[in-house]
PDB file of N, CA and C in Angstrom:
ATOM      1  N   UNK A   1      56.472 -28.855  -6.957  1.00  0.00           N
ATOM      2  CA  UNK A   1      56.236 -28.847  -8.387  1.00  0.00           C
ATOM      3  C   UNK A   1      55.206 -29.923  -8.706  1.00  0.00           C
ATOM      4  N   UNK A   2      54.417 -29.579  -9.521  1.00  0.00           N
ATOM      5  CA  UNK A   2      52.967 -30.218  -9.934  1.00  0.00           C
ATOM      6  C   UNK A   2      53.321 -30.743 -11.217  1.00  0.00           C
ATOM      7  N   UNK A   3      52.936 -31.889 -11.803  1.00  0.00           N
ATOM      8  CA  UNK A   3      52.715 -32.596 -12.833  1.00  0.00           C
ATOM      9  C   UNK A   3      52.927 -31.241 -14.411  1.00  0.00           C
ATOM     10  N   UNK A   4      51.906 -30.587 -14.046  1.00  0.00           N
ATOM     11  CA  UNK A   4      51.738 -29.118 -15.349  1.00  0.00           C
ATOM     12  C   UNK A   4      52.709 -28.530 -15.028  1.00  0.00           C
ATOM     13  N   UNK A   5      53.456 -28.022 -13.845  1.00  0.00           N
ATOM     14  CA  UNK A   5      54.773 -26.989 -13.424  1.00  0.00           C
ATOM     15  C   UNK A   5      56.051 -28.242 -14.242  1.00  0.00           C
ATOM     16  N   UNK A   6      56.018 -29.482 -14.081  1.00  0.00           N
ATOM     17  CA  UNK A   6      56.944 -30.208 -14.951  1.00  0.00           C
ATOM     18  C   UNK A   6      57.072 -30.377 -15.895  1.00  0.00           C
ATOM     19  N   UNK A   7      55.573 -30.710 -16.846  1.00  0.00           N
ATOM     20  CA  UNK A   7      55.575 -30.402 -18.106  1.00  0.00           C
ATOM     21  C   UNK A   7      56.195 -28.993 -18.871  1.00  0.00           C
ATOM     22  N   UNK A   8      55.815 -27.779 -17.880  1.00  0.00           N
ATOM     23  CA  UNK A   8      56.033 -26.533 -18.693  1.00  0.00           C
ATOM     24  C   UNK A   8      57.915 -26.809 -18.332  1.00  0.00           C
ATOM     25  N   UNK A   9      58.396 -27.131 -17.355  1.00  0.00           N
ATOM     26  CA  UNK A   9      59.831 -27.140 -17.393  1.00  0.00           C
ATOM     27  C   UNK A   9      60.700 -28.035 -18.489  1.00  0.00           C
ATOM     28  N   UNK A  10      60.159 -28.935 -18.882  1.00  0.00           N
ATOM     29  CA  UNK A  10      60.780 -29.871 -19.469  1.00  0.00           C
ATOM     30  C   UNK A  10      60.416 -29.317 -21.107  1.00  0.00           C
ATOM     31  N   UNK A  11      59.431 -28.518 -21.553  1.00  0.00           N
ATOM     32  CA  UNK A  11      59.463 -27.910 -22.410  1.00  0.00           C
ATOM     33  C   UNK A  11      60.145 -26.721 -22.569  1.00  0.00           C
ATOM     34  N   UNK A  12      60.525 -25.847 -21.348  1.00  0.00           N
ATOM     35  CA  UNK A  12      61.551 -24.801 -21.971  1.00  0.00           C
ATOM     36  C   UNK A  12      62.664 -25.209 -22.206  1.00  0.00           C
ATOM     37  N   UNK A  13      63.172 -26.132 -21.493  1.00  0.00           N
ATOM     38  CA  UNK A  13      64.446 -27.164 -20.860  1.00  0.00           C
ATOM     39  C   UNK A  13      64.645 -27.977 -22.412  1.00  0.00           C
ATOM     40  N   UNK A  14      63.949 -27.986 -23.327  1.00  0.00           N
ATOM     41  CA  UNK A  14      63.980 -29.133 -24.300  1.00  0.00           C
ATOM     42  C   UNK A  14      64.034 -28.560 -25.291  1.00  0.00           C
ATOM     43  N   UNK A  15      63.468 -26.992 -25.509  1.00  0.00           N
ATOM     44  CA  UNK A  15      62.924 -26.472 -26.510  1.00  0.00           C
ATOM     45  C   UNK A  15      61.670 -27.169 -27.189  1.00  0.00           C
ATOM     46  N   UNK A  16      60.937 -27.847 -26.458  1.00  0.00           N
ATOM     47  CA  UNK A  16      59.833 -28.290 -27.582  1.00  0.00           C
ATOM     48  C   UNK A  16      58.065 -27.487 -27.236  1.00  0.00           C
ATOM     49  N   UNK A  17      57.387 -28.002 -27.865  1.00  0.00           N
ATOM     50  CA  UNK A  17      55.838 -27.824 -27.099  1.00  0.00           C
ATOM     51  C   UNK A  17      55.958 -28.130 -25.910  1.00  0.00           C
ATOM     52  N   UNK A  18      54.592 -28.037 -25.335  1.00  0.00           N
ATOM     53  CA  UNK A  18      54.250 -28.476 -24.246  1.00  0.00           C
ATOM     54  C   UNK A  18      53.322 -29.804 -24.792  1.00  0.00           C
ATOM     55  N   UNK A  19      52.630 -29.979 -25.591  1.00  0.00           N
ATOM     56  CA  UNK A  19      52.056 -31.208 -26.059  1.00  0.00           C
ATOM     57  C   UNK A  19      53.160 -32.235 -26.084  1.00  0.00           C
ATOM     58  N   UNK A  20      54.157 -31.596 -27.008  1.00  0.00           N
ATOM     59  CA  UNK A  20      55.464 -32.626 -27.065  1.00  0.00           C
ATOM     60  C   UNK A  20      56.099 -32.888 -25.590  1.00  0.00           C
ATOM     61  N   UNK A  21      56.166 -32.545 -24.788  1.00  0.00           N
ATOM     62  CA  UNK A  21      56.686 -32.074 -23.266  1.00  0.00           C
ATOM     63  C   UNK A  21      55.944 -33.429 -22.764  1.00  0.00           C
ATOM     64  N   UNK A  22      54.163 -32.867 -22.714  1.00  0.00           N
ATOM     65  CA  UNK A  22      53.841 -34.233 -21.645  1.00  0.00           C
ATOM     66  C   UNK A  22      53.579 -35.191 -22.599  1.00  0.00           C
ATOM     67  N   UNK A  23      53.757 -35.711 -23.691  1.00  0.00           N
ATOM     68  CA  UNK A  23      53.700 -36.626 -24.186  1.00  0.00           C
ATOM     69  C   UNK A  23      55.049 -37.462 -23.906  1.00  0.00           C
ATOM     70  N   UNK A  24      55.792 -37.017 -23.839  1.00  0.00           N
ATOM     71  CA  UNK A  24      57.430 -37.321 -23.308  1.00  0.00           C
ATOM     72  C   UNK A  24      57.119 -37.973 -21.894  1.00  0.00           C
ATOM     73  N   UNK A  25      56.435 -36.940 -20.793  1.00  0.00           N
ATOM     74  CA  UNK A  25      57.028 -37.053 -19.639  1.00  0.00           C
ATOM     75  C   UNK A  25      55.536 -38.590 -19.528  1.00  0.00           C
ATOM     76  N   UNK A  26      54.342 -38.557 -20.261  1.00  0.00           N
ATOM     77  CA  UNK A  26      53.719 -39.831 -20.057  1.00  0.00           C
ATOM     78  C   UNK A  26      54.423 -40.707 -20.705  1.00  0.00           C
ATOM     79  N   UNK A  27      54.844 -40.991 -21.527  1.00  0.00           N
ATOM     80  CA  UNK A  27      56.329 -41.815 -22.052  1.00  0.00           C
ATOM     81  C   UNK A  27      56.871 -42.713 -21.253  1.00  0.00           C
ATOM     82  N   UNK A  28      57.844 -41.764 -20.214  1.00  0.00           N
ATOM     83  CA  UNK A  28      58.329 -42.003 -19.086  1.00  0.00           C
ATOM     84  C   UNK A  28      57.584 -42.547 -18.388  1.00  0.00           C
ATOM     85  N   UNK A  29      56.738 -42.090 -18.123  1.00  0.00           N
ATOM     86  CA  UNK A  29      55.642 -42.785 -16.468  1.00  0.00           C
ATOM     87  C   UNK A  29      55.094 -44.141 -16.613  1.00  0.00           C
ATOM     88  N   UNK A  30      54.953 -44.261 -18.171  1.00  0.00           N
ATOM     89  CA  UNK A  30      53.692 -45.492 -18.446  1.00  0.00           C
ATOM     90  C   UNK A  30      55.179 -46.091 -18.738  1.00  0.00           C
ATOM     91  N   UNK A  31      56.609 -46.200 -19.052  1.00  0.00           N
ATOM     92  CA  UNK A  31      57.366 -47.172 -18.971  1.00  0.00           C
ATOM     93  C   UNK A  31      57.944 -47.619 -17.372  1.00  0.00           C
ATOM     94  N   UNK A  32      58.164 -46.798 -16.289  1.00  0.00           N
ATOM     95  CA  UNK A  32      58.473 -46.785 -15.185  1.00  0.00           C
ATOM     96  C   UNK A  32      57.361 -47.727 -14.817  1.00  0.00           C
ATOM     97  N   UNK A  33      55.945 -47.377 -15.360  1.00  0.00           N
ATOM     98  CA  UNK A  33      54.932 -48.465 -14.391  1.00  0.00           C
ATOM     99  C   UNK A  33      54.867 -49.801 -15.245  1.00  0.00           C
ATOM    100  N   UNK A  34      55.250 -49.760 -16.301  1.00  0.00           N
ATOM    101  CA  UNK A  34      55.282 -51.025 -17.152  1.00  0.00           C
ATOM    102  C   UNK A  34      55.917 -52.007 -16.479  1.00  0.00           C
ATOM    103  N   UNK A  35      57.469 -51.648 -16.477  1.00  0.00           N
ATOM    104  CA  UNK A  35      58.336 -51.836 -16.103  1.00  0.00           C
ATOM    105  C   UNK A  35      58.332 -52.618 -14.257  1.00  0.00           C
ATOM    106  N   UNK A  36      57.099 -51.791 -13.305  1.00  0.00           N
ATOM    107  CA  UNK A  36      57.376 -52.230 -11.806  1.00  0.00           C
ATOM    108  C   UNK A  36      56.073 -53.269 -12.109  1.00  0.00           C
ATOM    109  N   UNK A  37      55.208 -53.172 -13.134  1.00  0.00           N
ATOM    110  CA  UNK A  37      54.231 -54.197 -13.140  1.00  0.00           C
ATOM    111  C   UNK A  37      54.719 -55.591 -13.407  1.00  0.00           C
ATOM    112  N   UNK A  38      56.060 -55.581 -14.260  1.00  0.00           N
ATOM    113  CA  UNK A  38      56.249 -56.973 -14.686  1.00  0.00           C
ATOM    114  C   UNK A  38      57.300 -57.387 -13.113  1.00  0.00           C
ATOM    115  N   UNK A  39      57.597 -56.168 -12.147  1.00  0.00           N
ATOM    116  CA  UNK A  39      58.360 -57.228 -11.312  1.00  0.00           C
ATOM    117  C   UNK A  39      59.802 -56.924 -10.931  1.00  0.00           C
ATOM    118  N   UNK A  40      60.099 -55.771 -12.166  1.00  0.00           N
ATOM    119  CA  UNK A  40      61.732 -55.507 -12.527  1.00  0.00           C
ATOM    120  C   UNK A  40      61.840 -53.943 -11.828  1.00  0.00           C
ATOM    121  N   UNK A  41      63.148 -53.416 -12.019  1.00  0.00           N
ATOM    122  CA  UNK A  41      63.194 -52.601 -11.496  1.00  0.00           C
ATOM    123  C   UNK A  41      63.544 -51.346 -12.500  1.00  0.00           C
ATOM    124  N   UNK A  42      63.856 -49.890 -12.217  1.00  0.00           N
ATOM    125  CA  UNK A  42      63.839 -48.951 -13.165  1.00  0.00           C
ATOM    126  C   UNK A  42      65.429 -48.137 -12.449  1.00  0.00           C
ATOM    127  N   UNK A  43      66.133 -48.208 -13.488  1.00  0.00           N
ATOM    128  CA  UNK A  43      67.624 -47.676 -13.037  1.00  0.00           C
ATOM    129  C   UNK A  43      67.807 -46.422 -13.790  1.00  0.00           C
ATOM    130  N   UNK A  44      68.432 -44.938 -13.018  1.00  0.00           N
ATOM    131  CA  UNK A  44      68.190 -43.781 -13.978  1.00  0.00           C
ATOM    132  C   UNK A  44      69.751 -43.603 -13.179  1.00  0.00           C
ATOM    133  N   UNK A  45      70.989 -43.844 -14.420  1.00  0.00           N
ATOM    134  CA  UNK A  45      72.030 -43.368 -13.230  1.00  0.00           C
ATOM    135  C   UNK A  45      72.067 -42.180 -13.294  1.00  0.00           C
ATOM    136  N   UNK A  46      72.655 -41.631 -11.495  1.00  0.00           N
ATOM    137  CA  UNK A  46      72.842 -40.135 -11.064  1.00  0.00           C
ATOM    138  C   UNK A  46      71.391 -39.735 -10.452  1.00  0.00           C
ATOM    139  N   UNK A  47      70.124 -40.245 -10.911  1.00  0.00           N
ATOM    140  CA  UNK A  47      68.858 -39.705 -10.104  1.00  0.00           C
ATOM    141  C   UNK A  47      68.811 -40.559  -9.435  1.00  0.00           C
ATOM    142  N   UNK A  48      68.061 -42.055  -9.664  1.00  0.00           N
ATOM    143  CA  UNK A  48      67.976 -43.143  -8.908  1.00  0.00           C
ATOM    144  C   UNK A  48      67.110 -44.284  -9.325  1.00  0.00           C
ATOM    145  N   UNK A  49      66.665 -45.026  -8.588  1.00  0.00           N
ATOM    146  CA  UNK A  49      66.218 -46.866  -8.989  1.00  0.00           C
ATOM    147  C   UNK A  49      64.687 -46.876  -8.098  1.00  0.00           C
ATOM    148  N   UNK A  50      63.811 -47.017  -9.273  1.00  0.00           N
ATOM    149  CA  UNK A  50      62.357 -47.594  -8.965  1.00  0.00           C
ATOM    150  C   UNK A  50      62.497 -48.721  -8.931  1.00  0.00           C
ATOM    151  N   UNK A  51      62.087 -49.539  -7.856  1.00  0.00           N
ATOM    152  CA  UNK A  51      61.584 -50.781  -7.630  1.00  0.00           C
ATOM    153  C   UNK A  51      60.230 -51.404  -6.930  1.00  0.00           C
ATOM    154  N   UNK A  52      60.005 -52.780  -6.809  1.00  0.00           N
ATOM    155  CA  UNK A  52      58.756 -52.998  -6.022  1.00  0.00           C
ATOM    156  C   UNK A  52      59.152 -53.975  -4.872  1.00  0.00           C
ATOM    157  N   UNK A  53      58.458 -53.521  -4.031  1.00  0.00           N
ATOM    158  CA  UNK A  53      58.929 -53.470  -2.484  1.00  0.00           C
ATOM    159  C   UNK A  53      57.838 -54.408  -1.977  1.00  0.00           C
ATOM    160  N   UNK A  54      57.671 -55.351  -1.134  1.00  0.00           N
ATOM    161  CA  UNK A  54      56.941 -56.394  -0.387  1.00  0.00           C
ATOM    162  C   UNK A  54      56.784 -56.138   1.083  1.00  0.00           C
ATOM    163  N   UNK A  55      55.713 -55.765   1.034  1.00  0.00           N
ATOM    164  CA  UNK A  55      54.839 -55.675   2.047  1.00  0.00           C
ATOM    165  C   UNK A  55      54.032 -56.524   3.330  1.00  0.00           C
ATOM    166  N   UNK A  56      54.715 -57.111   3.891  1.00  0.00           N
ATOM    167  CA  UNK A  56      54.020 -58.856   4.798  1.00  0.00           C
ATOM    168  C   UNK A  56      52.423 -58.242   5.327  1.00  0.00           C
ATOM    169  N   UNK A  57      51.492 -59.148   5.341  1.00  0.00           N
ATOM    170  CA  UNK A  57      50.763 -59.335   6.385  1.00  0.00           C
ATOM    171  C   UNK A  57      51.021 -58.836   8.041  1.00  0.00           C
ATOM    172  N   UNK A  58      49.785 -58.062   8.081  1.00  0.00           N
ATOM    173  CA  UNK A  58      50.046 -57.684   9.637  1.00  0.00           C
ATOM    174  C   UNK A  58      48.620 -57.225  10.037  1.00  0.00           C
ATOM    175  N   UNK A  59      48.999 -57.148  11.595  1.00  0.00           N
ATOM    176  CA  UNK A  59      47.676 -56.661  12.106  1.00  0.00           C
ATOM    177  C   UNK A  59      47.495 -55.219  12.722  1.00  0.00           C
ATOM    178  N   UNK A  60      45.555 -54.459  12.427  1.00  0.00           N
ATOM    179  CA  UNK A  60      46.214 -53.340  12.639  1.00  0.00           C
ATOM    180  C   UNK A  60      44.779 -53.012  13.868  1.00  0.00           C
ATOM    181  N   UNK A  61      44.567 -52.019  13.874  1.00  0.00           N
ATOM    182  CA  UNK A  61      43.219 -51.030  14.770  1.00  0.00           C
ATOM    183  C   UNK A  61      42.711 -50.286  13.269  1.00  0.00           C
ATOM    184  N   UNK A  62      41.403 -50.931  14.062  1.00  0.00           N
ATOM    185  CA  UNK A  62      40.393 -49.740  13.326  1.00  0.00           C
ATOM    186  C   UNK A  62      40.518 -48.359  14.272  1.00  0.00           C
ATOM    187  N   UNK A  63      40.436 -47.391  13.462  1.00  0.00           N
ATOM    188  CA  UNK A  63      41.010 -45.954  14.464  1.00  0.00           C
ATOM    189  C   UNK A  63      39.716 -45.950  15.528  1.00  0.00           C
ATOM    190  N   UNK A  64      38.264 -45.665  14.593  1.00  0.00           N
ATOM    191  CA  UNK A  64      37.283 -45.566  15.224  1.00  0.00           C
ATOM    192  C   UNK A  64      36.676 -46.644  16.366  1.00  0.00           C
ATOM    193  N   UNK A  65      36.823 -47.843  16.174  1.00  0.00           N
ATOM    194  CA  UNK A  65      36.371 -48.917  16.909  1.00  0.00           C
ATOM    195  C   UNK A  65      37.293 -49.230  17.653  1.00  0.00           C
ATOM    196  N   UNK A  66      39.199 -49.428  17.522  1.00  0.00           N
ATOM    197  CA  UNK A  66      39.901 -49.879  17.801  1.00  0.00           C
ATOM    198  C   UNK A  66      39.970 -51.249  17.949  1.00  0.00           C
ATOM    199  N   UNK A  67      38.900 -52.317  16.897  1.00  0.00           N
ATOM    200  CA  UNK A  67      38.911 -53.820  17.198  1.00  0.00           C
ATOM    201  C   UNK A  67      40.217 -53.923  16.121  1.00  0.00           C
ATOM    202  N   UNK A  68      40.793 -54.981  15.996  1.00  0.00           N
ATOM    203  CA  UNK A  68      41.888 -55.313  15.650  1.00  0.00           C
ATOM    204  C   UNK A  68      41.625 -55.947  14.621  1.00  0.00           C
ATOM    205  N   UNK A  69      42.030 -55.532  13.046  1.00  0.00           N
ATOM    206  CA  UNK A  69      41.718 -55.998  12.069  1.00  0.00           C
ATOM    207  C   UNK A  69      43.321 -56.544  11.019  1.00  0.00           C
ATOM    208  N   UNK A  70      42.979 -57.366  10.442  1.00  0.00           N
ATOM    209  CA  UNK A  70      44.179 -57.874   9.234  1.00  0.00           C
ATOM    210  C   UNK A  70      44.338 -56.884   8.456  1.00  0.00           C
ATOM    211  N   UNK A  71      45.488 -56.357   7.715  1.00  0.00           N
ATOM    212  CA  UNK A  71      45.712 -55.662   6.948  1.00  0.00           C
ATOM    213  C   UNK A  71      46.503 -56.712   6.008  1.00  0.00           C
ATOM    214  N   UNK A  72      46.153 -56.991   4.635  1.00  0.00           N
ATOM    215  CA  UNK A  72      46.754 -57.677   3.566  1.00  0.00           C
ATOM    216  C   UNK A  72      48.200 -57.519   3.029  1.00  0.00           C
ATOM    217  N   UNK A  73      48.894 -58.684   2.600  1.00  0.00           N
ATOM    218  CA  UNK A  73      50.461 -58.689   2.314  1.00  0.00           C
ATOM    219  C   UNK A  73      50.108 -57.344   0.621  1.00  0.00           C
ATOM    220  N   UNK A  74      50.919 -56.770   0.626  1.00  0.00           N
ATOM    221  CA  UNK A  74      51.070 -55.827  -0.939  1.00  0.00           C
ATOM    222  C   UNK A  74      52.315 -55.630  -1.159  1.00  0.00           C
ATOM    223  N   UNK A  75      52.223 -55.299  -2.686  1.00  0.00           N
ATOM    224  CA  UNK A  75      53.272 -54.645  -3.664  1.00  0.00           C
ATOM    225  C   UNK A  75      53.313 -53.384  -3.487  1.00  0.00           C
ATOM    226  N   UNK A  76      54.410 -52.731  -2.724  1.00  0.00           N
ATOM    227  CA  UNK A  76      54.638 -51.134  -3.077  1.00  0.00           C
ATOM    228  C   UNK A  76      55.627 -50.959  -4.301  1.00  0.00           C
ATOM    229  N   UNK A  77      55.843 -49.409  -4.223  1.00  0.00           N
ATOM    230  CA  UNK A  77      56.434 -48.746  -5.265  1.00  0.00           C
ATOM    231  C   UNK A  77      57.316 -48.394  -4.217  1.00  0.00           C
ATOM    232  N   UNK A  78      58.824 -48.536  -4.387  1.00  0.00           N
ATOM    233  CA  UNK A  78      59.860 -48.097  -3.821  1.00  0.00           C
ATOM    234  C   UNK A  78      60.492 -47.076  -4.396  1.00  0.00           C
ATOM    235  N   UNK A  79      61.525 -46.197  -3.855  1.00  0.00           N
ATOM    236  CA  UNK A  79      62.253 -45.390  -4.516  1.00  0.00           C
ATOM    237  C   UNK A  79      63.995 -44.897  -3.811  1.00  0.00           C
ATOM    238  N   UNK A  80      64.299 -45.303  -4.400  1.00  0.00           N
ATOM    239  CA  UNK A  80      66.108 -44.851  -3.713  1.00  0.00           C
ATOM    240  C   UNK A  80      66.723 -43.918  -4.835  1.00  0.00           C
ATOM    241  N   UNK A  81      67.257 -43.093  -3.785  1.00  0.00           N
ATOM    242  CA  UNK A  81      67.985 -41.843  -5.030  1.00  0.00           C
ATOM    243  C   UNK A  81      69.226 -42.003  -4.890  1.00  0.00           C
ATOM    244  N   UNK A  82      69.876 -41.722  -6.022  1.00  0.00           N
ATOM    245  CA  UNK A  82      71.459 -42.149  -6.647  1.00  0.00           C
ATOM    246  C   UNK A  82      72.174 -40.911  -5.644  1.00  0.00           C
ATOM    247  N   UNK A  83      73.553 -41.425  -5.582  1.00  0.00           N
ATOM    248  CA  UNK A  83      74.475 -40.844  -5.273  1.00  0.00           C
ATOM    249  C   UNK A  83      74.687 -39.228  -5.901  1.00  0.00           C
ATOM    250  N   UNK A  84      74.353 -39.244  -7.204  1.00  0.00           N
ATOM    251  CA  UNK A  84      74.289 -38.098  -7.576  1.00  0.00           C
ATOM    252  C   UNK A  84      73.506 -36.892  -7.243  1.00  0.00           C
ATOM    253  N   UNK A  85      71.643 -37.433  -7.231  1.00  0.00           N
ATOM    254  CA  UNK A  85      70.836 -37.119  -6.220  1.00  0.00           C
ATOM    255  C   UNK A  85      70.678 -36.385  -5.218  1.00  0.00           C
ATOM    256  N   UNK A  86      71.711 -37.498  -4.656  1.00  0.00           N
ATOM    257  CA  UNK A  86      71.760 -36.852  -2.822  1.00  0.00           C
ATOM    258  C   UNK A  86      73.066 -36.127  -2.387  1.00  0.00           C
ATOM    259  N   UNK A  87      73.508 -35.822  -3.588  1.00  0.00           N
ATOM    260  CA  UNK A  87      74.884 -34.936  -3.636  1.00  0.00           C
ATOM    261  C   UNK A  87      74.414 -33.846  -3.679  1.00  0.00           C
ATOM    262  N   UNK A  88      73.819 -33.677  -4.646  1.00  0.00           N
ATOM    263  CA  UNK A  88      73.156 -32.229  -4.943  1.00  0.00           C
ATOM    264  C   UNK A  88      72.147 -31.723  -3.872  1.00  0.00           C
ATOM    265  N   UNK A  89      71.383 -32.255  -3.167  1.00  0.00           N
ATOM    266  CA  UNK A  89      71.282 -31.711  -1.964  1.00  0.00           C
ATOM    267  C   UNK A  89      71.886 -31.390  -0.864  1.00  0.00           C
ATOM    268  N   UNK A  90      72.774 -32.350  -0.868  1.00  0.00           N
ATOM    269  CA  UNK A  90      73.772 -31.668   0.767  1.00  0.00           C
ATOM    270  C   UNK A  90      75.063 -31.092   0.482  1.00  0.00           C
TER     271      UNK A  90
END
């Protein structure tokens, strides 16, 4: 499912537009990233918890050259799905 296949679901699912739909579902997204920018985490009980994840310093290969280069410490985007979640799949 694609970004537009979610929008159109969450509008039949809601009864609203589809303008109203992804204005909703950017809503959501730009608070989820608000939210991992300041540091904190995002709790949805029954789906699951966005957080930001730390990344160390390490060393890697260039594929093409294979000389051995630094790759920089980063901030990921984590994701763990709730109990509820992973019920409904198995």
């Amino acid at each position: 499912m694609n970004k537009t296949e979610l929008i159109d679901h969450i509008a039949q699912q809601a009864d609203i537009s589809k303008a109203a739909a992804g204005r909703a579902l950017e809503a959501v997204i730009d608070g989820v990233r608000a939210t991992l920018e300041k540091g904190d985490s995002v709790t949805l009980v029954g789906f699951g918890t966005f957080a930001v994840g730390e990344r160390v310093a390490r060393t890697g290969r260039d594929p093409r050259t294979g000389a051995a280069i630094t790759i920089e410490a980063a901030k990921i985007p984590k994701f763990r799905a709730g109990k509820a979640l992973k019920d409904a799949l198995n």
